[in-house]
N, C-alpha and C. Protein backbone atom coordinates (compact mmCIF):
# COMPACT_ATOMS: atom_id res chain seq x y z
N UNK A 1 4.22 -9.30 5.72
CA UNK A 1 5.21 -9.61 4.68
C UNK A 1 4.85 -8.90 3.38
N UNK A 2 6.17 -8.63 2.82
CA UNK A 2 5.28 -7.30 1.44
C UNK A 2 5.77 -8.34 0.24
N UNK A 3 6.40 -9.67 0.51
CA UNK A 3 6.61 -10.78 -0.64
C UNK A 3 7.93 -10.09 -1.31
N UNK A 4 8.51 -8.79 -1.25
CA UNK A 4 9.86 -8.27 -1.59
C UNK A 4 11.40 -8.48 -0.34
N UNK A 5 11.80 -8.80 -1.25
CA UNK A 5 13.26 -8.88 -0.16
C UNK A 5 13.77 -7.56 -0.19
N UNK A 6 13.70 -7.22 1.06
CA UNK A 6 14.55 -5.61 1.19
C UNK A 6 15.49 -5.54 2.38
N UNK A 7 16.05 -6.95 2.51
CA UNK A 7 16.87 -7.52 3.87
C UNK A 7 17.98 -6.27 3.16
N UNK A 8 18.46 -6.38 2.17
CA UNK A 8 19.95 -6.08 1.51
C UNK A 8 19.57 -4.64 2.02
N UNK A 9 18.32 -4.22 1.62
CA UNK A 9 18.64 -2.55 2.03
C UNK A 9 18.21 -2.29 3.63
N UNK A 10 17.88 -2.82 4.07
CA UNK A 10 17.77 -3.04 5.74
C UNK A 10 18.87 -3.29 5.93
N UNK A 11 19.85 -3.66 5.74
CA UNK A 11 21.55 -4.11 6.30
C UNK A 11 22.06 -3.07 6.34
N UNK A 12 22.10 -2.38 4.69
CA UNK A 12 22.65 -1.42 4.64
C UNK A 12 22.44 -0.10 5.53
N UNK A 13 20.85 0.00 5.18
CA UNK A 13 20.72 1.16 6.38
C UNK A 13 21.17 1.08 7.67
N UNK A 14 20.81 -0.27 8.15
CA UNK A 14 21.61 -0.31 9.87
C UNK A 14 23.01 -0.11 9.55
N UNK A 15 23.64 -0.68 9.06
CA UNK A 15 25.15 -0.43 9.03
C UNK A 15 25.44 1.14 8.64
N UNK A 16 25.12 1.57 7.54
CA UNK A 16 24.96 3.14 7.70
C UNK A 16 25.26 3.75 9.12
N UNK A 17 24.01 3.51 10.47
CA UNK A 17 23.64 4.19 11.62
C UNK A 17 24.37 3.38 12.53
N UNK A 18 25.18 2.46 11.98
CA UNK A 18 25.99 1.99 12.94
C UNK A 18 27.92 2.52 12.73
N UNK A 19 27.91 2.69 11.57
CA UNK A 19 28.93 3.27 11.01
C UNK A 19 29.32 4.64 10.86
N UNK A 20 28.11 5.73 10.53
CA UNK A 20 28.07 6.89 10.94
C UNK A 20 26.59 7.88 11.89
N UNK A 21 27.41 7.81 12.73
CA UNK A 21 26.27 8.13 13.49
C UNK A 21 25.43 9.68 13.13
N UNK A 22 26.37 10.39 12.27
CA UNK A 22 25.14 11.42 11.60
C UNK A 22 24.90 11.55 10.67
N UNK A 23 24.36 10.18 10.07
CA UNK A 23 24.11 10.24 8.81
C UNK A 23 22.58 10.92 8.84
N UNK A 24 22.49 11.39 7.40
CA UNK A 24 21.14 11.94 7.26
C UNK A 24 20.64 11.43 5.77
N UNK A 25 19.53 11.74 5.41
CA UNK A 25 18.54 10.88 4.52
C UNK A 25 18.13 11.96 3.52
N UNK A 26 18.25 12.10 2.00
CA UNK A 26 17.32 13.15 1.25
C UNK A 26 16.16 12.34 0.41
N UNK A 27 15.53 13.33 0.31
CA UNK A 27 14.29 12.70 -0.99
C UNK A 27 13.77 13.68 -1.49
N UNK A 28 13.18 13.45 -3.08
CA UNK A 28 12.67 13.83 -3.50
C UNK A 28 11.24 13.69 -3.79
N UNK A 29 10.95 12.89 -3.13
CA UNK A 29 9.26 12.26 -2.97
C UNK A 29 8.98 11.78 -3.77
N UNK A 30 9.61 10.68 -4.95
CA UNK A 30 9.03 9.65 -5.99
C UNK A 30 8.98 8.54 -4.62
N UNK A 31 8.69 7.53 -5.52
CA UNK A 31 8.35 6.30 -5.14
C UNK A 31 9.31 5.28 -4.40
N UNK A 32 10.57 5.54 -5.02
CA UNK A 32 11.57 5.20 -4.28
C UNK A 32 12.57 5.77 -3.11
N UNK A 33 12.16 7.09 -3.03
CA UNK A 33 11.94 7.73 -1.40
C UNK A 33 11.27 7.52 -1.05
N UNK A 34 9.78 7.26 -1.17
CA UNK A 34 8.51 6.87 -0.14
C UNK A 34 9.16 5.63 0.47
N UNK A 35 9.48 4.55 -0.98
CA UNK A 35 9.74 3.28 -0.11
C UNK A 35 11.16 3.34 1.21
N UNK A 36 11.96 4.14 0.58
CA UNK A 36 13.23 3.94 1.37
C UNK A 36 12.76 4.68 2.92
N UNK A 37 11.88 5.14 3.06
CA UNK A 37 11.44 6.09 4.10
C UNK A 37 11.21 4.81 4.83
N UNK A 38 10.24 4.69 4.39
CA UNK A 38 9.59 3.00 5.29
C UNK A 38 10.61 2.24 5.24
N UNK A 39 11.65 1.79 4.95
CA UNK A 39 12.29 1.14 5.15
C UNK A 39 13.69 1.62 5.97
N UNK A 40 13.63 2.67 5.91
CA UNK A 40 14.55 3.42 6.99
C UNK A 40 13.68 3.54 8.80
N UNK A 41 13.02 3.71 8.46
CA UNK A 41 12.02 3.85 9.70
C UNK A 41 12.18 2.70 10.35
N UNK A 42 11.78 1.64 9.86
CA UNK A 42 11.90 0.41 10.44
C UNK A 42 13.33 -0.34 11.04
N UNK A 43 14.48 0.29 10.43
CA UNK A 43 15.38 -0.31 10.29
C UNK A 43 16.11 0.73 11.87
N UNK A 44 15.46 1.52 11.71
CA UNK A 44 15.70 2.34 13.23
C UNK A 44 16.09 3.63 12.61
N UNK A 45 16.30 4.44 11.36
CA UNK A 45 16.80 5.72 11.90
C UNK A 45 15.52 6.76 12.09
N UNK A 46 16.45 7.68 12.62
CA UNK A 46 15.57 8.99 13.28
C UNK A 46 16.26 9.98 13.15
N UNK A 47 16.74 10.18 12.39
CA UNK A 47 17.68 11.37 11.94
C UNK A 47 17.22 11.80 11.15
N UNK A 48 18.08 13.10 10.16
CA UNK A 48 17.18 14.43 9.70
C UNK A 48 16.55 13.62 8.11
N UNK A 49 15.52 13.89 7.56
CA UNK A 49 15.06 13.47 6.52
C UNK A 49 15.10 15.06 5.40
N UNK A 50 15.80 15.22 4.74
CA UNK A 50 16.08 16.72 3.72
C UNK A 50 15.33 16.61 2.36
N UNK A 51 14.70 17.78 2.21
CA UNK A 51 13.83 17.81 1.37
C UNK A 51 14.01 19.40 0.60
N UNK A 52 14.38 19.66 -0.57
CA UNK A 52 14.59 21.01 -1.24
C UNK A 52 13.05 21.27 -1.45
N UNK A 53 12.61 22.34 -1.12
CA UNK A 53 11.65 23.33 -1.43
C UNK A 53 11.90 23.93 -3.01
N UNK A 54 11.80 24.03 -4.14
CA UNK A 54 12.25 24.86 -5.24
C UNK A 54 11.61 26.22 -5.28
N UNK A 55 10.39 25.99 -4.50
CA UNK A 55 9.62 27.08 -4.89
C UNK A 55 8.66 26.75 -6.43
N UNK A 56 9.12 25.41 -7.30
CA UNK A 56 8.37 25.70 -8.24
C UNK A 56 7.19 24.02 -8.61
N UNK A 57 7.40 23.40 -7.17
CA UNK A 57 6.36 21.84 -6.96
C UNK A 57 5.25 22.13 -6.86
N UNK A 58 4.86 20.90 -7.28
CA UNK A 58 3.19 20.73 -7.75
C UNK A 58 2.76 21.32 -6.06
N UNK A 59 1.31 21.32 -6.31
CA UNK A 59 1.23 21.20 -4.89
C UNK A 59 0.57 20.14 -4.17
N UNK A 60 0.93 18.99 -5.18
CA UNK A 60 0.45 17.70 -4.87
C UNK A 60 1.59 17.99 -4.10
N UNK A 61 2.78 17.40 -4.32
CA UNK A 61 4.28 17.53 -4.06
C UNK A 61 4.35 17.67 -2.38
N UNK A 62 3.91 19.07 -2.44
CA UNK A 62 3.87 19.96 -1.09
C UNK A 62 2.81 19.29 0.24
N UNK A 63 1.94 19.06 -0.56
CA UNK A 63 0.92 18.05 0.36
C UNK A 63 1.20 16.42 1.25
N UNK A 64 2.36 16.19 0.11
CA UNK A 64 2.21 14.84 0.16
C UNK A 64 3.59 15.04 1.44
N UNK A 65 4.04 15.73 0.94
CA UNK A 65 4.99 16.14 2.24
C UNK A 65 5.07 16.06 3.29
N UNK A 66 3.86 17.02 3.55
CA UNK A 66 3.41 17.21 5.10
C UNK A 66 2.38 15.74 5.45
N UNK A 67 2.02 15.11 4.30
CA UNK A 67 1.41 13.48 5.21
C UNK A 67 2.51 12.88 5.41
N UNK A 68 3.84 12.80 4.92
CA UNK A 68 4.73 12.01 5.22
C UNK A 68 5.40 12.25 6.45
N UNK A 69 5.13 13.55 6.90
CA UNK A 69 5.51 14.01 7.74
C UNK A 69 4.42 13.60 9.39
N UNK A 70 2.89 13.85 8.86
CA UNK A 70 2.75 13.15 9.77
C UNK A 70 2.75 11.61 10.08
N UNK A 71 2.73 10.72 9.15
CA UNK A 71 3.27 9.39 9.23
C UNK A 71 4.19 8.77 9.86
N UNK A 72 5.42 9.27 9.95
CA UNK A 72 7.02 9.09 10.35
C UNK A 72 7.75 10.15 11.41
N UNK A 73 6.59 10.29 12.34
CA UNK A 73 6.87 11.03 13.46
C UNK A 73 8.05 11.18 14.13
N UNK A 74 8.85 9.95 14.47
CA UNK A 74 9.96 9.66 15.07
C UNK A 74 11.03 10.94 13.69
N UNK A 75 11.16 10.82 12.76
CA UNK A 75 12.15 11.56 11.75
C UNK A 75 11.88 12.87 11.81
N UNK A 76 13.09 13.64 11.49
CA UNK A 76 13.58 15.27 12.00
C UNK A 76 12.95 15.41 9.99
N UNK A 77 11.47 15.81 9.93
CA UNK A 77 11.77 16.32 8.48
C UNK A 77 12.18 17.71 8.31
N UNK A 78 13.33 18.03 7.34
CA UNK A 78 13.60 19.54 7.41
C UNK A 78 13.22 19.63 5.49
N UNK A 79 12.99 20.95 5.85
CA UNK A 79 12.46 21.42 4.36
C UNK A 79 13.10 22.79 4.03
N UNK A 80 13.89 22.97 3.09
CA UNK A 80 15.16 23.62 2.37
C UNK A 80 14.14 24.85 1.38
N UNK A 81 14.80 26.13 1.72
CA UNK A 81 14.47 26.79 0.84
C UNK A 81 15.45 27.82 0.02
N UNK A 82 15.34 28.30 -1.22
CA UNK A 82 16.46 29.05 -1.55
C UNK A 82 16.35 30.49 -1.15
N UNK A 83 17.48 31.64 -0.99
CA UNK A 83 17.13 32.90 -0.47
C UNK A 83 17.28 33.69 -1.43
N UNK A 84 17.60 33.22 -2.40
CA UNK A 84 17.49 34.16 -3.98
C UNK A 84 15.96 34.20 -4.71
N UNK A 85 15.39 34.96 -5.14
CA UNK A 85 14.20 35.48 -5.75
C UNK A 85 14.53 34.92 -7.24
N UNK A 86 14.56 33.85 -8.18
CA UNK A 86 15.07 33.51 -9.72
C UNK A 86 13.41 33.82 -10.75
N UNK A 87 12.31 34.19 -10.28
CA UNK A 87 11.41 34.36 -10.82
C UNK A 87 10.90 32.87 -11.91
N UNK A 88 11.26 33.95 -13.03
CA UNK A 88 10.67 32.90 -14.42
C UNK A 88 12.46 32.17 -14.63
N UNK A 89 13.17 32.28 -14.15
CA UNK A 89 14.78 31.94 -14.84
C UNK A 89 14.62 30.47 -15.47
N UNK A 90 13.82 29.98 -14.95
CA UNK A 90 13.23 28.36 -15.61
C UNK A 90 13.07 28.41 -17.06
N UNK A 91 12.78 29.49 -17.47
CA UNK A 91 12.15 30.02 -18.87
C UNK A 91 13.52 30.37 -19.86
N UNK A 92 14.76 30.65 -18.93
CA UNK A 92 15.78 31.02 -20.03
C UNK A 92 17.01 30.38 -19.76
N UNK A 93 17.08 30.10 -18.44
CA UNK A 93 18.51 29.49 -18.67
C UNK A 93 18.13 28.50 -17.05
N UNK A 94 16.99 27.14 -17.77
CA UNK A 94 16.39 26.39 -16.26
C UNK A 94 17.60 25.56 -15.38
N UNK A 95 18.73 25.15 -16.43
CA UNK A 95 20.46 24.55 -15.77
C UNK A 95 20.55 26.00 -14.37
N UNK A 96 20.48 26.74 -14.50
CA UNK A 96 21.21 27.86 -13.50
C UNK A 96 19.61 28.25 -12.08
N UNK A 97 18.62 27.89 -13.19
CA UNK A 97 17.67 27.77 -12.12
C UNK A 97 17.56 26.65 -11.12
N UNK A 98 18.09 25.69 -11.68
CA UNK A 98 18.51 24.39 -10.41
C UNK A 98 19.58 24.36 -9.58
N UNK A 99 20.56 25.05 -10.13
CA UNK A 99 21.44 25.74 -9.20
C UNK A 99 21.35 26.77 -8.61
N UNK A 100 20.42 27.22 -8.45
CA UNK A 100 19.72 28.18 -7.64
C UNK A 100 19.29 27.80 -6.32
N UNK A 101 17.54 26.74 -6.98
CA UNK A 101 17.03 26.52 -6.27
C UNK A 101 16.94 25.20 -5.77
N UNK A 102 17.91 24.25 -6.28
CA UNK A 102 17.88 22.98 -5.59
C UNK A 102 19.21 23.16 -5.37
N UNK A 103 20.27 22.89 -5.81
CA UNK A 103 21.65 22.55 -5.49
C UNK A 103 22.34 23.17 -4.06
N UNK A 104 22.28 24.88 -4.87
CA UNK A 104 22.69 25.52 -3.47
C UNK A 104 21.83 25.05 -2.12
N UNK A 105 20.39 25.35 -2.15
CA UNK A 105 20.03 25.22 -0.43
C UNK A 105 20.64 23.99 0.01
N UNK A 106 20.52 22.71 -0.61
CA UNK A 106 21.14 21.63 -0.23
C UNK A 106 22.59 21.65 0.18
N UNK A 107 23.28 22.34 -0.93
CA UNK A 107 24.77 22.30 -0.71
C UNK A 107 25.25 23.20 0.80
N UNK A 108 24.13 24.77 0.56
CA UNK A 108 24.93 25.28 1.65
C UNK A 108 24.47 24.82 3.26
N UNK A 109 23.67 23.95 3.07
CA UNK A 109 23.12 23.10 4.53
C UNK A 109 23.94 22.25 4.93
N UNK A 110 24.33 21.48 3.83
CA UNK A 110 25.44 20.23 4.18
C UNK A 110 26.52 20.68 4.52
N UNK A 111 26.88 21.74 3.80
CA UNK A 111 28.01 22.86 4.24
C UNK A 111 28.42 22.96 5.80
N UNK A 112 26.88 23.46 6.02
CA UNK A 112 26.93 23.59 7.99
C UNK A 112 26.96 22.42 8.28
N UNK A 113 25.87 21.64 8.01
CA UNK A 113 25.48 20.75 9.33
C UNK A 113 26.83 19.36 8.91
N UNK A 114 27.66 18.99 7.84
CA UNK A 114 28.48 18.22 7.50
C UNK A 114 28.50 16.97 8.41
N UNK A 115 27.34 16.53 7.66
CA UNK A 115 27.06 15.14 7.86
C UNK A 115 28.00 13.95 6.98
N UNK A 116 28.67 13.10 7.85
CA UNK A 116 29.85 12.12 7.20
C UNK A 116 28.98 11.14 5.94
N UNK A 117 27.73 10.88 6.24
CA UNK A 117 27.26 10.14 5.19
C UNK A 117 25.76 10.63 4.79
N UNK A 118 25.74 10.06 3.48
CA UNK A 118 23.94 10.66 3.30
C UNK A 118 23.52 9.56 2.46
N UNK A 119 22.46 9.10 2.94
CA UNK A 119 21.40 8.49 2.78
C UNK A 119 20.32 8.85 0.85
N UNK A 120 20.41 8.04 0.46
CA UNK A 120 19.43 8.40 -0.79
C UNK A 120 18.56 7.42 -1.50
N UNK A 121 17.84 7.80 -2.37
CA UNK A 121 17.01 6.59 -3.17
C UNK A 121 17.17 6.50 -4.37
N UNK A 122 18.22 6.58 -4.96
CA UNK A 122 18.46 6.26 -6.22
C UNK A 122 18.78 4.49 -6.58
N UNK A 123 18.31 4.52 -7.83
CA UNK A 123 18.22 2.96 -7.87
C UNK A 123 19.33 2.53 -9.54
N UNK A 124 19.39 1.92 -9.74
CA UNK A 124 19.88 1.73 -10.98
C UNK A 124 18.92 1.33 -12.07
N UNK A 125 17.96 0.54 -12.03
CA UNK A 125 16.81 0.97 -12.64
C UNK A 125 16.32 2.34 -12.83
N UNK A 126 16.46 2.89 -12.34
CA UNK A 126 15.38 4.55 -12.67
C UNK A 126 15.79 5.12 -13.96
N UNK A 127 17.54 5.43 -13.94
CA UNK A 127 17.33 5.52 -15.54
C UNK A 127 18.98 4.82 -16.10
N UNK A 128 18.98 5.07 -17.61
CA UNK A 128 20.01 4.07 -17.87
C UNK A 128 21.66 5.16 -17.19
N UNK A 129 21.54 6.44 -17.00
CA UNK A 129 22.61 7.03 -16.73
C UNK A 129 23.12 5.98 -15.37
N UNK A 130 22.21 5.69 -14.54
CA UNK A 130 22.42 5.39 -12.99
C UNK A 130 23.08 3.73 -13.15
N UNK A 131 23.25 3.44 -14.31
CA UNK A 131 23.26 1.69 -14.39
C UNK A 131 24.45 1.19 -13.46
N UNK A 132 25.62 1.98 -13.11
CA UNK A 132 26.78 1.26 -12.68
C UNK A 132 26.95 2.22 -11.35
N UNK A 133 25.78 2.48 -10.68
CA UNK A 133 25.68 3.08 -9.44
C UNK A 133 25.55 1.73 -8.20
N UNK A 134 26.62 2.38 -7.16
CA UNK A 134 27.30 1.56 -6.20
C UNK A 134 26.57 1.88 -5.06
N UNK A 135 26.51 0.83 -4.33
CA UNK A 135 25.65 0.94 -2.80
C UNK A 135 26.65 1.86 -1.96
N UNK A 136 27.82 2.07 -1.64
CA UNK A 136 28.50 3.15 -0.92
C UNK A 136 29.25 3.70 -1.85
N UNK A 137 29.36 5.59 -2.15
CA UNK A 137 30.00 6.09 -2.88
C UNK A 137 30.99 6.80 -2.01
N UNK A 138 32.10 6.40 -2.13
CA UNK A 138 33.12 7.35 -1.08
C UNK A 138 33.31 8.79 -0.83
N UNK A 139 33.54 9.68 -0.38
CA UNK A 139 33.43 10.89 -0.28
C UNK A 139 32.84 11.61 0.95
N UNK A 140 32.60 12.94 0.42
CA UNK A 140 32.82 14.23 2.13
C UNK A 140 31.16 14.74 1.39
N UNK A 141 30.37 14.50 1.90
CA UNK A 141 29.91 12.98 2.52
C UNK A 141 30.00 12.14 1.74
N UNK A 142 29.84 10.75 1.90
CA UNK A 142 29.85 9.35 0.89
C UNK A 142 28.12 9.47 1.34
N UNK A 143 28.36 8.43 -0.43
CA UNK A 143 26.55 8.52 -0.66
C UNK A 143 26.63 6.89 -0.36
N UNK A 144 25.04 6.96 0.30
CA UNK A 144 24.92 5.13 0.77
C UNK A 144 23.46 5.24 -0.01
N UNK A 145 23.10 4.39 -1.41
CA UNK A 145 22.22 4.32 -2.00
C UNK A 145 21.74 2.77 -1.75
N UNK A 146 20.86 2.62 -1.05
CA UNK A 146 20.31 1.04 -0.07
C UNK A 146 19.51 0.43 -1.07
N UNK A 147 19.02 0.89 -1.94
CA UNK A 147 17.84 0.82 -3.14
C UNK A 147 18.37 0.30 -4.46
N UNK A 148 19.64 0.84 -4.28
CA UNK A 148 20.44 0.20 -5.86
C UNK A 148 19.71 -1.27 -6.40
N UNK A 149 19.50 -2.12 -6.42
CA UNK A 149 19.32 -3.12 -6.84
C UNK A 149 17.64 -3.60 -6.97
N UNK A 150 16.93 -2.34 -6.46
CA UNK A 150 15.65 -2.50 -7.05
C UNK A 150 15.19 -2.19 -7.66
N UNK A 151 14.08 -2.87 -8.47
CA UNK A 151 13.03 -2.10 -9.65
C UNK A 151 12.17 -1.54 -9.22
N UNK A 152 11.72 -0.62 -10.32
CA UNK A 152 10.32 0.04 -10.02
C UNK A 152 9.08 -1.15 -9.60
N UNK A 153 9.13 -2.14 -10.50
CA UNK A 153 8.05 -2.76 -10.01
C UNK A 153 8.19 -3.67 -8.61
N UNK A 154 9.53 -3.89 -8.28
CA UNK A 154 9.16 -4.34 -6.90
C UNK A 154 9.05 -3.31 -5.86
N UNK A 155 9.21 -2.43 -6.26
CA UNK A 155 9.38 -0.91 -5.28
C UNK A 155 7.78 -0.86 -5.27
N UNK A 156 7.50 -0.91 -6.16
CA UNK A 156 5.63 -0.35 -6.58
C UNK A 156 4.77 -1.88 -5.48
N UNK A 157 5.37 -3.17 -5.78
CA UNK A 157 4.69 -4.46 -4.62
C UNK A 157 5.18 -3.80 -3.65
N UNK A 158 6.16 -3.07 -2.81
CA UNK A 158 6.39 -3.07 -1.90
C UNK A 158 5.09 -2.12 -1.16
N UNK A 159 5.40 -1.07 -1.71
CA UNK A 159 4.69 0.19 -1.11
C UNK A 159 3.08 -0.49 -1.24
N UNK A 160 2.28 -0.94 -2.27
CA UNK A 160 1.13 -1.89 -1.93
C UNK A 160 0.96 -2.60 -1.16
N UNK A 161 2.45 -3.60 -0.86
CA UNK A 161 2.37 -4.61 0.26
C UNK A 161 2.11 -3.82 1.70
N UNK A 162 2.85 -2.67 1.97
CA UNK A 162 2.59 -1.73 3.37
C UNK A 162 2.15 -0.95 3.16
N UNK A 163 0.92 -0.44 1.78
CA UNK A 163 -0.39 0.18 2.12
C UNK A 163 0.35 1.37 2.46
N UNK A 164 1.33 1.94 1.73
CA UNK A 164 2.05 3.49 1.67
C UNK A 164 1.52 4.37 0.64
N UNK A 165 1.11 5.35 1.25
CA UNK A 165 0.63 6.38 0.38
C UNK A 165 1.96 6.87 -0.99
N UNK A 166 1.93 6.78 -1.97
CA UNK A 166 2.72 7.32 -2.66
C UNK A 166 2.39 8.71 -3.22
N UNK A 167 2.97 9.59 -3.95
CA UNK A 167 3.11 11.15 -4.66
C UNK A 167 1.63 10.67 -5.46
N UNK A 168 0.65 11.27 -5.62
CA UNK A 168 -0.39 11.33 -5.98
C UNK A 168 -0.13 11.81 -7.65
N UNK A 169 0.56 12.11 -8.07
CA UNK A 169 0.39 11.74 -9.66
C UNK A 169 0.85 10.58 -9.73
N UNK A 170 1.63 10.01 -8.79
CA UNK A 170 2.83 9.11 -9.83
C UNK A 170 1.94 8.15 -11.27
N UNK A 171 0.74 7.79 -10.38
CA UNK A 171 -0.18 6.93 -10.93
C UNK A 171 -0.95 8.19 -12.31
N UNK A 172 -0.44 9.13 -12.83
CA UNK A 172 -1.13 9.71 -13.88
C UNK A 172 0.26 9.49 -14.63
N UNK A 173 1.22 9.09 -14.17
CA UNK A 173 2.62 8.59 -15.42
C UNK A 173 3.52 9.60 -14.26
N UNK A 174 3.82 10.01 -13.88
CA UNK A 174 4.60 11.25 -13.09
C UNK A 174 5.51 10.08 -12.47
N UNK A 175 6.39 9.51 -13.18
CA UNK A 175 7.62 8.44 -12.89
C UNK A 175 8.30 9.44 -12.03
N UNK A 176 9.06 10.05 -11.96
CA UNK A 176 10.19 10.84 -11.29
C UNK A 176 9.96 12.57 -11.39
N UNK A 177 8.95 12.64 -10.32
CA UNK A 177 9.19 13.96 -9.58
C UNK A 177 10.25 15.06 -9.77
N UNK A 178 9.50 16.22 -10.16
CA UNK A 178 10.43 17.20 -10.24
C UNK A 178 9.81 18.72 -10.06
N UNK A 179 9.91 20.06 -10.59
CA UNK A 179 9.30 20.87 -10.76
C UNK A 179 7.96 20.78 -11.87
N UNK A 180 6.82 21.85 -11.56
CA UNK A 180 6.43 21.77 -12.77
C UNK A 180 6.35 22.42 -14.13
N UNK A 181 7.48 23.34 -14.03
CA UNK A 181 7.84 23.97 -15.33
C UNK A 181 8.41 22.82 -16.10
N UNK A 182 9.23 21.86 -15.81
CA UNK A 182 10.54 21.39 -16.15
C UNK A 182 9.87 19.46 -15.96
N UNK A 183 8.56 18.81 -15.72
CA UNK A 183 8.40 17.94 -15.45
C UNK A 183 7.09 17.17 -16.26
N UNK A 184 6.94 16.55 -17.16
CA UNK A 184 5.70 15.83 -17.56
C UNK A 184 5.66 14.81 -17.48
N UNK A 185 4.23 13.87 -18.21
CA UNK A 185 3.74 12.19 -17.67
C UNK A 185 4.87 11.72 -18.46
N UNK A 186 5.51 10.54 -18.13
CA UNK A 186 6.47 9.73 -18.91
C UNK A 186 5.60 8.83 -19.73
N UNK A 187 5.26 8.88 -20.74
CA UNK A 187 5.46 8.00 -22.20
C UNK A 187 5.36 6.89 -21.58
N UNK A 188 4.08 5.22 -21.86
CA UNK A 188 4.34 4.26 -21.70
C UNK A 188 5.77 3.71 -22.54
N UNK A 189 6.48 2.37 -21.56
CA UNK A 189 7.98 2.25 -22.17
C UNK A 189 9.16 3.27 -22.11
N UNK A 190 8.76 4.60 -22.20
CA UNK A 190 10.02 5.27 -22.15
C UNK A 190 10.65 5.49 -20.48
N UNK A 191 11.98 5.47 -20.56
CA UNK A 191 12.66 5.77 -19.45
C UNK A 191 12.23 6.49 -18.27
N UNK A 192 11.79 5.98 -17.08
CA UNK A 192 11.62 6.65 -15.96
C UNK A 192 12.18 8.15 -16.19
N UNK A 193 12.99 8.25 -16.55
CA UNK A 193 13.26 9.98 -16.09
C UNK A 193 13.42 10.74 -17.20
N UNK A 194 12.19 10.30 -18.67
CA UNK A 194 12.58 10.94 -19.71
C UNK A 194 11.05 12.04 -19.75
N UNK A 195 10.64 12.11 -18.40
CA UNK A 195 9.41 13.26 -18.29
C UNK A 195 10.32 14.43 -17.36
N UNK A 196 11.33 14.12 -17.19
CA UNK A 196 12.18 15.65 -16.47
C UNK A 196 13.10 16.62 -17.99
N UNK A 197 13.23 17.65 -17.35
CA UNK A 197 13.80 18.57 -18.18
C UNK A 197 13.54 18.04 -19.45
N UNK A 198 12.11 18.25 -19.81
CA UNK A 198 11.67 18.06 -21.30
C UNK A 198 12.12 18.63 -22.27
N UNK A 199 13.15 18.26 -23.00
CA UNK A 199 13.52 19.42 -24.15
C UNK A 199 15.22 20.05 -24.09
N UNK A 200 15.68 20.03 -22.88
CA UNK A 200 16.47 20.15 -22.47
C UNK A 200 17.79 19.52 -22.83
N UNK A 201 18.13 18.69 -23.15
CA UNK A 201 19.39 17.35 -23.24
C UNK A 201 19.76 17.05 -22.51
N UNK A 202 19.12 16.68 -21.26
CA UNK A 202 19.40 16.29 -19.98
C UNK A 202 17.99 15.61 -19.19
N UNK A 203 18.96 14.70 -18.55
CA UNK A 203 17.98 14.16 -17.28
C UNK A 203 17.94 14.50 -16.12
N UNK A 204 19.23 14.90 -15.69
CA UNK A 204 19.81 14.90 -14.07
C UNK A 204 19.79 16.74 -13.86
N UNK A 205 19.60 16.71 -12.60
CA UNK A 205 19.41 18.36 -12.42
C UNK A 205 21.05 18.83 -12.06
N UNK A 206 21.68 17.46 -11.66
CA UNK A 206 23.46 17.96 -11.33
C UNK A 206 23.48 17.76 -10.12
N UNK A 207 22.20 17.64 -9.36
CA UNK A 207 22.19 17.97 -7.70
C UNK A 207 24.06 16.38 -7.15
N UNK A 208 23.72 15.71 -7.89
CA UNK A 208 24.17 14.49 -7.02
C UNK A 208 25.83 14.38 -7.57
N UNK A 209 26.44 15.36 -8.64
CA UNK A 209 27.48 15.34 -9.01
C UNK A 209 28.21 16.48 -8.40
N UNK A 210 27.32 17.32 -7.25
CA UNK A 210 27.72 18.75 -7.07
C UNK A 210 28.04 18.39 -5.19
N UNK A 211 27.62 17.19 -4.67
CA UNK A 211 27.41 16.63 -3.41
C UNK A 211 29.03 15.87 -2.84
């Protein structure tokens, strides 16, 4: 018992794999993909788990990857890379470098493989943009976010309660995973996702408005 109720997102996921049978799962390897992993696992799926490569992750990032990978054997992990060369573009115009190297590989995969639903870990806690984010978002694919209604700190009992390895900074402040041109420790108190695109006027890379 991990003392967290995660029945609501266990429902959801089965109903997901009962509702579309090719649904598939992304993450970005914070804390609330680790947890939703384990909690997808359990709940029965075995379908593809998608992961963007940027070319520009820690290589904690990259490591922690391949343990998750051997952990969750039963899951198809696929790992996304872009076929454009963007160098330093992080350095002058980093909005067009995420559409480079995260948006497109994702977009032109889903493109092919057009999966009816996708799976994610966004929560409404993580930051205040996400506050009025819905457990099924309709659409080609509809997003099924199973996590909506948890916090970081019961996300954080959970993954303790089942002894889950999490992203090896998270615990140096590294709230929400990203590149490391574009990513620092979050500020005690400040917003989960106010260590991405530092400087920038933005939080969100666009990936989930472009889906």
């Amino acid at each position: 018992m991990t003392g967290i109720d995660t029945s609501e997102a266990e429902e959801i996921i089965r109903w997901s794999l009962a509702n579309y049978d090719d649904v598939v799962m992304t993450t970005g390897l914070n804390l609330s993909g680790t947890v939703l992993l384990d909690i997808a696992s359990r709940a029965g799926f075995a379908g593809k788990l998608i992961f963007v490569d940027t070319g520009y992750h820690f290589p904690e990032t990259l490591h922690f990857w391949q343990s998750l990978e051997a952990r969750y054997s039963r899951i198809s992990f696929v790992k996304l890379r872009s076929n454009t060369e963007s160098g330093f573009l992080f350095e002058t115009d980093p909005v067009k470098c995420c559409q480079i190297n995260k948006i497109a590989p994702l977009s032109e995969y889903l493109s092919i493989l057009k999966p009816s639903a996708l799976i994610n870990a966004r929560t409404r806690d993580s930051a205040r943009g996400r506050s009025q984010l819905q457990i099924v978002e309709e659409g080609s694919p509809t997003h099924i976010n199973p996590l909506v209604n948890l916090s970081r700190l019961e996300l954080e009992k959970y993954a303790k309660a089942r002894h889950l390895e999490i992203h090896p900074l998270y615990l140096s402040g590294f709230l929400s995973m990203g590149c490391w041109p574009c990513t620092k420790a979050v500020r005690p108190g400040d917003d989960q996702r106010s260590g991405r695109f530092n400087g920038q006027g933005r939080t969100e890379c666009g990936l989930w408005g472009s889906l």
